[in-house]
N, C-alpha and C. Protein backbone atom coordinates (compact mmCIF):
# COMPACT_ATOMS: atom_id res chain seq x y z
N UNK A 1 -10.28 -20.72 49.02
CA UNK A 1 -10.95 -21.97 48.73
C UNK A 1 -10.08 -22.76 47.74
N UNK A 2 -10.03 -23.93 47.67
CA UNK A 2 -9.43 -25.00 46.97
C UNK A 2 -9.74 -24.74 45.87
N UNK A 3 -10.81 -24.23 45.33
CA UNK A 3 -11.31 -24.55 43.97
C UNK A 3 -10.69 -23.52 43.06
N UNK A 4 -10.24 -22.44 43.49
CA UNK A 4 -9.74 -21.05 43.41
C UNK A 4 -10.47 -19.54 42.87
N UNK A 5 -11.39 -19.82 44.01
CA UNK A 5 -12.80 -18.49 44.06
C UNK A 5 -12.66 -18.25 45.30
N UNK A 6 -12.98 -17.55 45.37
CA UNK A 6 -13.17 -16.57 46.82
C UNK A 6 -15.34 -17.37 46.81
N UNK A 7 -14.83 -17.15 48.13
CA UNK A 7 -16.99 -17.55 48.70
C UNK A 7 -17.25 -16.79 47.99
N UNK A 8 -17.15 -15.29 47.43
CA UNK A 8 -17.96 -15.14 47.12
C UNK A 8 -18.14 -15.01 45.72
N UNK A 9 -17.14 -15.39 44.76
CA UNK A 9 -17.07 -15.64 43.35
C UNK A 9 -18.06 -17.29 43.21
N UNK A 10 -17.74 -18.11 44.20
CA UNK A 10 -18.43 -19.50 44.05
C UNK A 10 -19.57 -19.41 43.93
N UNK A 11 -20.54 -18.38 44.87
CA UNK A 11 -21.40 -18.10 45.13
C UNK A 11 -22.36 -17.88 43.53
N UNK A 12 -21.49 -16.66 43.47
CA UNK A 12 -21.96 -16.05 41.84
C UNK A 12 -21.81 -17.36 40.75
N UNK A 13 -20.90 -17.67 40.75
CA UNK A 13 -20.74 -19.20 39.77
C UNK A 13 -21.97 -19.81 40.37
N UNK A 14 -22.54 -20.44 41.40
CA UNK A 14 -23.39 -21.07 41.25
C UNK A 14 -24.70 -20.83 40.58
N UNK A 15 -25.23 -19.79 41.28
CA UNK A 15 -26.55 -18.82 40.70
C UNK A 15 -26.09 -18.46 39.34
N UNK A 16 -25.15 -18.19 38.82
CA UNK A 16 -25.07 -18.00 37.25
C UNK A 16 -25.52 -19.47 36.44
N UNK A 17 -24.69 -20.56 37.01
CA UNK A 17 -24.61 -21.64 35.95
C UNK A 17 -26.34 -22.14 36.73
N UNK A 18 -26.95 -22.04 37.68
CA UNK A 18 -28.65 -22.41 37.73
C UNK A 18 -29.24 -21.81 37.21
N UNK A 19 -29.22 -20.58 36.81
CA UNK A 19 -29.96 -19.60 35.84
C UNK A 19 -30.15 -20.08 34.40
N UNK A 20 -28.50 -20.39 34.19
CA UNK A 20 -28.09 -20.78 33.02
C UNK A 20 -28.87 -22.22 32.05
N UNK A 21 -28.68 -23.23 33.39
CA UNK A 21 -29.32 -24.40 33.19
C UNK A 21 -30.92 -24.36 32.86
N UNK A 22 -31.93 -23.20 33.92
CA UNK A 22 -32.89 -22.55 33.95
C UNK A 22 -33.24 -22.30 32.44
N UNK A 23 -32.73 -21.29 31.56
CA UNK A 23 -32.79 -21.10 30.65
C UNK A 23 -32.86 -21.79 29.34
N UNK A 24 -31.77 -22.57 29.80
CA UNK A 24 -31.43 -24.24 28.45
C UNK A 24 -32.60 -25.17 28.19
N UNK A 25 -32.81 -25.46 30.00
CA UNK A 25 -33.49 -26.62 29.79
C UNK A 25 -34.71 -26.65 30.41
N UNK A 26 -35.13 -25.32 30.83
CA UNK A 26 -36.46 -24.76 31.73
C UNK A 26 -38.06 -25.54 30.87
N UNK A 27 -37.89 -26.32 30.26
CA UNK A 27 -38.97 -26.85 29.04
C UNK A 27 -40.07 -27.48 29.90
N UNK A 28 -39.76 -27.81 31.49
CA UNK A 28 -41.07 -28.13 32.65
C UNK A 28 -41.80 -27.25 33.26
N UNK A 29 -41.01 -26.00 33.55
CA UNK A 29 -41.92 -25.06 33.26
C UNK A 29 -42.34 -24.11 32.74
N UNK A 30 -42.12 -24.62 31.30
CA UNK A 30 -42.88 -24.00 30.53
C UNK A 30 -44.20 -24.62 30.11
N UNK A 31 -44.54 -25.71 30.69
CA UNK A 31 -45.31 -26.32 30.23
C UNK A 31 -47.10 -25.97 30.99
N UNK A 32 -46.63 -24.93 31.91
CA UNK A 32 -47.60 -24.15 32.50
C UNK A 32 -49.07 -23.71 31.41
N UNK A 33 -49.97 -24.32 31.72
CA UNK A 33 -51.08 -23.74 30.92
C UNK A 33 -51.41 -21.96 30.90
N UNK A 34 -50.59 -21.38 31.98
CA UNK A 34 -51.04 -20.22 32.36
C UNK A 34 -50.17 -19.42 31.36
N UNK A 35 -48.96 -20.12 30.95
CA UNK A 35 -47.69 -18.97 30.07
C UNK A 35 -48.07 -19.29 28.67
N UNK A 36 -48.07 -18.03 28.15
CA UNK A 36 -48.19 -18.10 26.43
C UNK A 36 -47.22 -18.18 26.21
N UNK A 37 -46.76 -18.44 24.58
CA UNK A 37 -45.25 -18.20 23.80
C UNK A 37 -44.99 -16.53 24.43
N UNK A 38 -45.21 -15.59 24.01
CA UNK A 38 -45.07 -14.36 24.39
C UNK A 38 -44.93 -14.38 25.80
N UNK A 39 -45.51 -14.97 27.02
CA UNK A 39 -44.79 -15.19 28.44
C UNK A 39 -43.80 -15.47 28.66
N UNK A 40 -43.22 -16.80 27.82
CA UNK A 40 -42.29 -17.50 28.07
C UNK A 40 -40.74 -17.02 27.37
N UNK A 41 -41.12 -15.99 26.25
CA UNK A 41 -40.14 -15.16 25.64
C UNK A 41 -39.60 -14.30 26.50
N UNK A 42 -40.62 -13.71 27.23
CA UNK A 42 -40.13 -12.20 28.16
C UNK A 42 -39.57 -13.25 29.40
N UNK A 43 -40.10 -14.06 29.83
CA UNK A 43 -39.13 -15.29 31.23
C UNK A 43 -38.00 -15.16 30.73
N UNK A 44 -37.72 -15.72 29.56
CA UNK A 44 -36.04 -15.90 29.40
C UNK A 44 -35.40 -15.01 28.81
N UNK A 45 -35.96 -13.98 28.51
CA UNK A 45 -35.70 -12.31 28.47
C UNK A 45 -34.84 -11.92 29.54
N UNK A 46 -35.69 -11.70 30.25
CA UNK A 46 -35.05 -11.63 32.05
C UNK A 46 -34.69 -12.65 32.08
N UNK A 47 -34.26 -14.00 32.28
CA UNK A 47 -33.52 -14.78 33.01
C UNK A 47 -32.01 -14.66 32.15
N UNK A 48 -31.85 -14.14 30.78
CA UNK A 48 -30.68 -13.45 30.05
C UNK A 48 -30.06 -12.92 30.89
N UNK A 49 -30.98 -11.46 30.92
CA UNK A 49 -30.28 -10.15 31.94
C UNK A 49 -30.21 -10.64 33.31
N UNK A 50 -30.76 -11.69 33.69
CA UNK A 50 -30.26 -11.69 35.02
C UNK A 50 -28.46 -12.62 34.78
N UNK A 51 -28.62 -13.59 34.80
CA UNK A 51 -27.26 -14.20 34.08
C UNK A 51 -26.17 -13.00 33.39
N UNK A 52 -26.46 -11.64 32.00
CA UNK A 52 -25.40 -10.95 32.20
C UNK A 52 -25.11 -10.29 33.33
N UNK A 53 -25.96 -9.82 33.97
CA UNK A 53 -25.70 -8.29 34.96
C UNK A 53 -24.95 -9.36 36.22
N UNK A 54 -25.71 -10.45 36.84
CA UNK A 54 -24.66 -11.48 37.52
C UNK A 54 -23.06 -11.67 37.31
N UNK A 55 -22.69 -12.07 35.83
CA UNK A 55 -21.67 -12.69 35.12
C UNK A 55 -20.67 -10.92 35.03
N UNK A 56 -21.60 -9.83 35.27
CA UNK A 56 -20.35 -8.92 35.06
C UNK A 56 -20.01 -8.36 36.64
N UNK A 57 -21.47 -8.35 37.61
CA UNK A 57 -21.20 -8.02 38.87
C UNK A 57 -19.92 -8.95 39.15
N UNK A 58 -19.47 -9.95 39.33
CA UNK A 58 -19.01 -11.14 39.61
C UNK A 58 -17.46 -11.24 38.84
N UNK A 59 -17.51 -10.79 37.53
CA UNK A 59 -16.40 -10.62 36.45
C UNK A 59 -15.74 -11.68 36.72
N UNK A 60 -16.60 -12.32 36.41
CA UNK A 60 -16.55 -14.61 35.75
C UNK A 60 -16.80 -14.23 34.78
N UNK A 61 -15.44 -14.77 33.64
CA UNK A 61 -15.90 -15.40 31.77
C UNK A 61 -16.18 -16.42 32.27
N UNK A 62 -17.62 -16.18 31.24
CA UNK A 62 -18.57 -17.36 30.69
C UNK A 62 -19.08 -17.70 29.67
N UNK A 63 -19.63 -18.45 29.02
CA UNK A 63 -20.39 -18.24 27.78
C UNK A 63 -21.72 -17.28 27.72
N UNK A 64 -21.72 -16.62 26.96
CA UNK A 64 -23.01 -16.21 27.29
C UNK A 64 -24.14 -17.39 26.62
N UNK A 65 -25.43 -16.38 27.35
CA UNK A 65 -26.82 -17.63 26.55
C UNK A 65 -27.53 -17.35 25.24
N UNK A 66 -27.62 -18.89 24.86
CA UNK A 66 -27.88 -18.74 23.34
C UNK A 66 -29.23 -19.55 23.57
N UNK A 67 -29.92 -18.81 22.53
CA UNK A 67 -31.73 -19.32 22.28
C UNK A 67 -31.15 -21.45 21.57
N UNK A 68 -32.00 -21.56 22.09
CA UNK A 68 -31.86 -23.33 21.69
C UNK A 68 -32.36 -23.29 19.91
């Protein structure tokens, strides 16, 4: 590929950096009446580990994610 990833490194880059974005700026849905603070801690708990275990399957440097 032009960009210089293999399909299936692009792949992983994509779903990493939507996760990523997910995490940053996910503030619409959080706005769910149904999620407590304590819901919404353990969401981006897991949406962390999903982003590392992705970012090392894949072995793309990235930044990792930081709490806002």
């Amino acid at each position: 590929m032009k960009n210089g990833y293999t399909p299936k490194e692009f792949a992983h880059a994509l779903i990493i950096d939507y996760i990523g974005g997910i995490y940053r700026d996910g503030a619409h849905w959080m706005d769910d009446k149904d999620l407590t603070n304590a819901n919404i801690e353990m969401v981006k708990k897991h949406l962390k580990n999903l982003h590392e275990k992705l970012v090392e399957e894949a072995r793309l440097e990235t930044l990792p994610l930081r709490n806002n």
